[in-house]
PDB file of N, CA and C in Angstrom:
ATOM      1  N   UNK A   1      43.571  30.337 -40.094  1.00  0.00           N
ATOM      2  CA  UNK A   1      44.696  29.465 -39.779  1.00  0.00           C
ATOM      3  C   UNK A   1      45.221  28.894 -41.097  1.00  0.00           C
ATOM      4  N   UNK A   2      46.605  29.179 -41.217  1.00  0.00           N
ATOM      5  CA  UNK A   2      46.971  28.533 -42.516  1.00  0.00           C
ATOM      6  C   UNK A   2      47.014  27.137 -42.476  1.00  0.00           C
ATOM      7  N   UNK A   3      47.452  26.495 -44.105  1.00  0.00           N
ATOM      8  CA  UNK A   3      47.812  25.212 -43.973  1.00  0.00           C
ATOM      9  C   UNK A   3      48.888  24.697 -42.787  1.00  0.00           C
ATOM     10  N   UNK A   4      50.223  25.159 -42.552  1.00  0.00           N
ATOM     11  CA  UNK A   4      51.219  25.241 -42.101  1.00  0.00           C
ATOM     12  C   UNK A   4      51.191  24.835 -40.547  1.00  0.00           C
ATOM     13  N   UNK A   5      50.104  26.006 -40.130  1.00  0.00           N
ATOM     14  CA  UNK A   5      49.673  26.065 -38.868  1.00  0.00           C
ATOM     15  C   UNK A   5      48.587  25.096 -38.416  1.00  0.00           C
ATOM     16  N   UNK A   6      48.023  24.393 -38.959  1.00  0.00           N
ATOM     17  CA  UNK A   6      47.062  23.101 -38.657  1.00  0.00           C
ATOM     18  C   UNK A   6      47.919  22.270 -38.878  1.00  0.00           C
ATOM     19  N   UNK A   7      49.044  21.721 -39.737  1.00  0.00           N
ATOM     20  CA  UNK A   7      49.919  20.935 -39.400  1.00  0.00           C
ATOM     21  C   UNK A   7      50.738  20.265 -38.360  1.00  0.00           C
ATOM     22  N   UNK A   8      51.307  21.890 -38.060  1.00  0.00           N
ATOM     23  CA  UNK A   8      52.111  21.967 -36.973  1.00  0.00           C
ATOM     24  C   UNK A   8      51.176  21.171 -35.476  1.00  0.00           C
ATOM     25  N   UNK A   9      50.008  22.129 -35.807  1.00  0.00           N
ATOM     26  CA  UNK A   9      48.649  21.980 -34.393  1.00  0.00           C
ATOM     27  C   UNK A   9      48.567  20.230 -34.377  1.00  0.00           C
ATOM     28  N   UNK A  10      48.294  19.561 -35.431  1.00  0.00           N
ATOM     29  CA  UNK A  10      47.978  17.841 -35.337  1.00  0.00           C
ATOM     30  C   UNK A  10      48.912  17.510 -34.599  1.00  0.00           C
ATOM     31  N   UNK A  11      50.273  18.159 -35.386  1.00  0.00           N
ATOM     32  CA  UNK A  11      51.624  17.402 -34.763  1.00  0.00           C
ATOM     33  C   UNK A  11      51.699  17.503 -33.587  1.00  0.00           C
ATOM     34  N   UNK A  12      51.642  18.496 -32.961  1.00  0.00           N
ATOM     35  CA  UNK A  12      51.817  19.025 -31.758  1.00  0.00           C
ATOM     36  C   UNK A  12      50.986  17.943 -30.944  1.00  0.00           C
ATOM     37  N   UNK A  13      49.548  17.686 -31.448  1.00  0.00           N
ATOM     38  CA  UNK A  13      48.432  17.325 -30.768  1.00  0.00           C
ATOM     39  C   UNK A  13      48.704  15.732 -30.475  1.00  0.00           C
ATOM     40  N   UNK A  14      49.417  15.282 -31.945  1.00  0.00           N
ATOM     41  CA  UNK A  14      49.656  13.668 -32.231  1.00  0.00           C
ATOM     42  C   UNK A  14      51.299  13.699 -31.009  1.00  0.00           C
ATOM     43  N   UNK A  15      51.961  14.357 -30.813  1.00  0.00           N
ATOM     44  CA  UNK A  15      53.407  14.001 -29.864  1.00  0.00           C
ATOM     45  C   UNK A  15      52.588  13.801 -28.760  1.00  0.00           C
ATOM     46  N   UNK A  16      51.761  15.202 -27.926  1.00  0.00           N
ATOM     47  CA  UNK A  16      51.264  14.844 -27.097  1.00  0.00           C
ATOM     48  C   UNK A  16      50.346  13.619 -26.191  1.00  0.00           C
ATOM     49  N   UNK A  17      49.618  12.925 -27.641  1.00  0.00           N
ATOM     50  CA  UNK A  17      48.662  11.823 -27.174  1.00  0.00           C
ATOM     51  C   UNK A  17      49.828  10.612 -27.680  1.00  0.00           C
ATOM     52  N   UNK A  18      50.282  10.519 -27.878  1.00  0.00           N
ATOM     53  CA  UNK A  18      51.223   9.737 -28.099  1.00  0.00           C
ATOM     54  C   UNK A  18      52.509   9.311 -26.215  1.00  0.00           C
ATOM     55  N   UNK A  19      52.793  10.490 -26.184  1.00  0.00           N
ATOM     56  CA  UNK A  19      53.577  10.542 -24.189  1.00  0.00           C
ATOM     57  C   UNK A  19      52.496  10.167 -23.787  1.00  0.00           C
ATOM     58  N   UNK A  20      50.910  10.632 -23.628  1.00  0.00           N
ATOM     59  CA  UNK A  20      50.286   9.981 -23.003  1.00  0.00           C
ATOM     60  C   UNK A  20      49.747   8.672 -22.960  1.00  0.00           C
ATOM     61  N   UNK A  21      49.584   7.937 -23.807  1.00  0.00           N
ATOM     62  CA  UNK A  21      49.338   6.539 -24.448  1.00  0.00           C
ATOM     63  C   UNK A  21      50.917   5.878 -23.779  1.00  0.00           C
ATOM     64  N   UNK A  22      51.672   6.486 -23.917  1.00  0.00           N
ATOM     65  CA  UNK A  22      53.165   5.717 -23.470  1.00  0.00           C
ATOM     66  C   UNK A  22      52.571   5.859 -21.775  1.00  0.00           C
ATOM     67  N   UNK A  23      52.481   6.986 -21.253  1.00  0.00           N
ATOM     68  CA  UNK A  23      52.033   6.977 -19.793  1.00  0.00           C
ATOM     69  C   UNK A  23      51.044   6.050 -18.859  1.00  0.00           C
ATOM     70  N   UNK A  24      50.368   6.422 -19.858  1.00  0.00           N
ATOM     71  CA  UNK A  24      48.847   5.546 -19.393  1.00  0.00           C
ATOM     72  C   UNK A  24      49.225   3.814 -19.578  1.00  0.00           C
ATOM     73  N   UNK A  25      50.133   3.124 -20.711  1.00  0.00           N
ATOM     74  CA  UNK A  25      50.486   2.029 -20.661  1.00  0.00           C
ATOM     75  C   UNK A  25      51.292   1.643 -19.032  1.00  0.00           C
ATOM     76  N   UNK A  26      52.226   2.523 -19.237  1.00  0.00           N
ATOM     77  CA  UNK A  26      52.823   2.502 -17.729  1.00  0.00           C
ATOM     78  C   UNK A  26      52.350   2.415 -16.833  1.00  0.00           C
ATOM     79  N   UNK A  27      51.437   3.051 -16.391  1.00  0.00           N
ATOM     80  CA  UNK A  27      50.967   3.290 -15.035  1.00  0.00           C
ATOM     81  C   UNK A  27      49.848   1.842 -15.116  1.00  0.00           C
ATOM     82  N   UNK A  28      49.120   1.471 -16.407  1.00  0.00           N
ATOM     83  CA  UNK A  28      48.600   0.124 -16.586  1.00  0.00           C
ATOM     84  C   UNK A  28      49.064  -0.974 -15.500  1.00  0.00           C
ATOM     85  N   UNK A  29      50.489  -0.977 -16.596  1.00  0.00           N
ATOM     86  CA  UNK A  29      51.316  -2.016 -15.882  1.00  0.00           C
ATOM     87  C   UNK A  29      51.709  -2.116 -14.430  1.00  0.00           C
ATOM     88  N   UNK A  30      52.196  -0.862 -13.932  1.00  0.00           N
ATOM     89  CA  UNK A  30      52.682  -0.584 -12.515  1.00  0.00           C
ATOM     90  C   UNK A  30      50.969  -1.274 -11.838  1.00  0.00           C
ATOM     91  N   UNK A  31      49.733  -1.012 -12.092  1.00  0.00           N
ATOM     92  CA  UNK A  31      49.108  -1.681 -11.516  1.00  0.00           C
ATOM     93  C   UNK A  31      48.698  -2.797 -11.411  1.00  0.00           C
ATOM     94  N   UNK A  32      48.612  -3.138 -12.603  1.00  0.00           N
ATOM     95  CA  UNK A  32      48.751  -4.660 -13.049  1.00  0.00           C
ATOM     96  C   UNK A  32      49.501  -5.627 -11.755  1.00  0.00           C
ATOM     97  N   UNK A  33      50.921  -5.073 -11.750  1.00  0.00           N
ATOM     98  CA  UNK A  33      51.725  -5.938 -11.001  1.00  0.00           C
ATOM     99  C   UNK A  33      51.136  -5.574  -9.454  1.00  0.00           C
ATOM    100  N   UNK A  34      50.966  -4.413  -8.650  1.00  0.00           N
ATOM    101  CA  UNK A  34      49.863  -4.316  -8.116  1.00  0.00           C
ATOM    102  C   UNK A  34      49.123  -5.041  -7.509  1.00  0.00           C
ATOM    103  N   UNK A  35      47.986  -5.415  -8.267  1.00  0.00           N
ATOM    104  CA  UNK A  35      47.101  -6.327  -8.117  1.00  0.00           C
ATOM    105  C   UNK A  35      47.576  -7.396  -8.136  1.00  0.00           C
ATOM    106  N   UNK A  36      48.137  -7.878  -8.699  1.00  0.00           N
ATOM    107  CA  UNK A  36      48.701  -9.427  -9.075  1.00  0.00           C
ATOM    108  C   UNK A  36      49.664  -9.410  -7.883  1.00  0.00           C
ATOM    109  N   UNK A  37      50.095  -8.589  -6.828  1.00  0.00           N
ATOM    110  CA  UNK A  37      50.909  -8.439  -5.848  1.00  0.00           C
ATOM    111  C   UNK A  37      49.932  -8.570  -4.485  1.00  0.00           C
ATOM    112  N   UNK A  38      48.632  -7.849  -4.858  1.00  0.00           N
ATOM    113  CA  UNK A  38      47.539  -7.920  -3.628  1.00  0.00           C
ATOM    114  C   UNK A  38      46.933  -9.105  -3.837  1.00  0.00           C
ATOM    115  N   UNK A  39      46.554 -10.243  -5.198  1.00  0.00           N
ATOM    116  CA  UNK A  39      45.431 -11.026  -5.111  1.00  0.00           C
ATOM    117  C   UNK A  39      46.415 -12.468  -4.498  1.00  0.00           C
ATOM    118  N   UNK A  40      48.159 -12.600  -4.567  1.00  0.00           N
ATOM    119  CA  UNK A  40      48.333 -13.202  -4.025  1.00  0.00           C
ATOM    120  C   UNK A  40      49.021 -13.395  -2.716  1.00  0.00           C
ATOM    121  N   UNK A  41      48.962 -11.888  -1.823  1.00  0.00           N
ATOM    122  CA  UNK A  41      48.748 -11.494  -0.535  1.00  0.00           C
ATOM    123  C   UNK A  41      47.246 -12.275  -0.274  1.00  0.00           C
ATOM    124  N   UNK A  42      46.463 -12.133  -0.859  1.00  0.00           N
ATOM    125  CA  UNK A  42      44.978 -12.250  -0.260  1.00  0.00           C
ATOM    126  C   UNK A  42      44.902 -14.045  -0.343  1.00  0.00           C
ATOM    127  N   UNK A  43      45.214 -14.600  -1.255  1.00  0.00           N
ATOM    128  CA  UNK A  43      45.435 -16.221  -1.243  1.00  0.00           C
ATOM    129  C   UNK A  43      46.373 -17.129   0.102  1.00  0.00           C
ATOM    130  N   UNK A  44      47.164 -16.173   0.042  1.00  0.00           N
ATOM    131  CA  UNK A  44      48.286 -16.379   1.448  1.00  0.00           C
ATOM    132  C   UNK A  44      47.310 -16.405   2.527  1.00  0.00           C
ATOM    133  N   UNK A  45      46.664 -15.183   2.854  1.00  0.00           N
ATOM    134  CA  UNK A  45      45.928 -14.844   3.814  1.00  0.00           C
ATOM    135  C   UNK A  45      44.882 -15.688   4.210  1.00  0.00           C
ATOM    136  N   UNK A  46      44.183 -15.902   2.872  1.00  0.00           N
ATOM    137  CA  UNK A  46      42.887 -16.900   3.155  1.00  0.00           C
ATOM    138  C   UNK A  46      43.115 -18.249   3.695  1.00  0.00           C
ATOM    139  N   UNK A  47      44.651 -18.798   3.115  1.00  0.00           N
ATOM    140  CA  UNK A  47      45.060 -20.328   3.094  1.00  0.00           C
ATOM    141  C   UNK A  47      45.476 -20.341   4.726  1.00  0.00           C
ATOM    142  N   UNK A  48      46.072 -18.873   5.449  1.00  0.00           N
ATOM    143  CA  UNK A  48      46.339 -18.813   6.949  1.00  0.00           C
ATOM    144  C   UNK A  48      45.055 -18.726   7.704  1.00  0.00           C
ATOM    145  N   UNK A  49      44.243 -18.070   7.332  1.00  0.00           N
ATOM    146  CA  UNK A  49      42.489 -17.889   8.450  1.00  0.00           C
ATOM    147  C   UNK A  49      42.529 -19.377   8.210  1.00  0.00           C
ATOM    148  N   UNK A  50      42.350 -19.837   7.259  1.00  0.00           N
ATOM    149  CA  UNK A  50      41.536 -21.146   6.923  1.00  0.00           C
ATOM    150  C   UNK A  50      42.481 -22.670   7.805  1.00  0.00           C
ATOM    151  N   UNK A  51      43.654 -22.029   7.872  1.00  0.00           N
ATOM    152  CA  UNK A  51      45.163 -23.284   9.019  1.00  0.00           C
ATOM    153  C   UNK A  51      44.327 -22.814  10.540  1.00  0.00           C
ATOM    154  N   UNK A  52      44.307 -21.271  10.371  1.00  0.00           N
ATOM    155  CA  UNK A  52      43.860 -20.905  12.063  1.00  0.00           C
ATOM    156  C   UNK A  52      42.603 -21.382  12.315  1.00  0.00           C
ATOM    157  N   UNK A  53      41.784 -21.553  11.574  1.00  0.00           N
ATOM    158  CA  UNK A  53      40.505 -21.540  11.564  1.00  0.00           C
ATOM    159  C   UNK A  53      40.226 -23.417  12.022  1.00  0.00           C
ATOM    160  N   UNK A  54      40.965 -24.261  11.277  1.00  0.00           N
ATOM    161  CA  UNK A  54      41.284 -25.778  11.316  1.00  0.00           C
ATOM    162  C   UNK A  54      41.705 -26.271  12.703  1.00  0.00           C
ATOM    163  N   UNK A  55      42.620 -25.436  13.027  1.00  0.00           N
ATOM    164  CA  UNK A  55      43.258 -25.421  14.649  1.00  0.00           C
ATOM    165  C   UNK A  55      42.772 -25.029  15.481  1.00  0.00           C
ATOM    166  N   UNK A  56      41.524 -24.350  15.251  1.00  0.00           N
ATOM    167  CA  UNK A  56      40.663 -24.126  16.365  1.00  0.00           C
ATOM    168  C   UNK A  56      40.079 -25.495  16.340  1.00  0.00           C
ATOM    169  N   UNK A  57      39.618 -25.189  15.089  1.00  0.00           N
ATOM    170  CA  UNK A  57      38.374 -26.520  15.393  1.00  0.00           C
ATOM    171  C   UNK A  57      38.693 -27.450  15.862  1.00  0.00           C
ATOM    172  N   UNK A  58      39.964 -28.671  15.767  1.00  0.00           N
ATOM    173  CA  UNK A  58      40.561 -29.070  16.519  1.00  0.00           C
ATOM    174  C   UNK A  58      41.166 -29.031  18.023  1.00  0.00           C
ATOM    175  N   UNK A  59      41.307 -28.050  18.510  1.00  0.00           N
ATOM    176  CA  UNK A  59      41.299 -27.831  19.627  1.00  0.00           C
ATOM    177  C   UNK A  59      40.257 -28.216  20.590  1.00  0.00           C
ATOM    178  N   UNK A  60      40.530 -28.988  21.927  1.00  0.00           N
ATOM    179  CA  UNK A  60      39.704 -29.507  22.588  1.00  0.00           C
ATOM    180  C   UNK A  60      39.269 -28.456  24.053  1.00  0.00           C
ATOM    181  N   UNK A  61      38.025 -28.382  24.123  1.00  0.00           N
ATOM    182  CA  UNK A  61      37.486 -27.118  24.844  1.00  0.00           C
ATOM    183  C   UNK A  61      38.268 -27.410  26.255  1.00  0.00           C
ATOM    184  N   UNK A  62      38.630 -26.108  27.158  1.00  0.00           N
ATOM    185  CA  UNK A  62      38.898 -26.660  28.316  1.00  0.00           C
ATOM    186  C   UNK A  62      38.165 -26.187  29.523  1.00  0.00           C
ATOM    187  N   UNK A  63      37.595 -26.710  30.387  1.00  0.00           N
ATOM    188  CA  UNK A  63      36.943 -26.390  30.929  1.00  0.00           C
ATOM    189  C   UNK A  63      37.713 -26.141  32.696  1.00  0.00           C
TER     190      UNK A  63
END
C-alpha cells in the first residue's frame, strides 16, 4: 500500500467516524428529551395515584 493510499484510507476512515459521532450525538439527544419527556409523565402520574389514593382514604365506607 502506498503512501497515497493510507492517506486517502485514514481520510476515508476519519469522514466516516466523524457522520457517526455527529449521529450518535443526535440520537443522544433525541433520547435525552425522551426521558426527560417520560420522567415527567411518571411525576404527573405518581402526584395523580397519590390525589386518588388520598380520596380514597377519605372516603367514608358505606355499608
Amino acid at each position: 500500500m502506498g503512501r497515497n493510499e493510507a492517506i486517502q484510507r485514514i481520510t476515508t476512515q476519519n469522514t466516516t467516524l466523524k457522520q457517526r459521532v455527529r449521529q450518535l450525538t443526535a440520537d443522544d439527544r433525541t433520547l435525552d428529551e425522551r426521558l426527560k419527556a417520560a420522567r415527567s409523565n411518571l411525576r404527573f402520574q405518581d402526584r395523580r395515584v397519590a390525589d386518588l389514593e388520598a380520596r380514597l382514604i377519605g372516603q367514608e365506607p358505606t355499608a
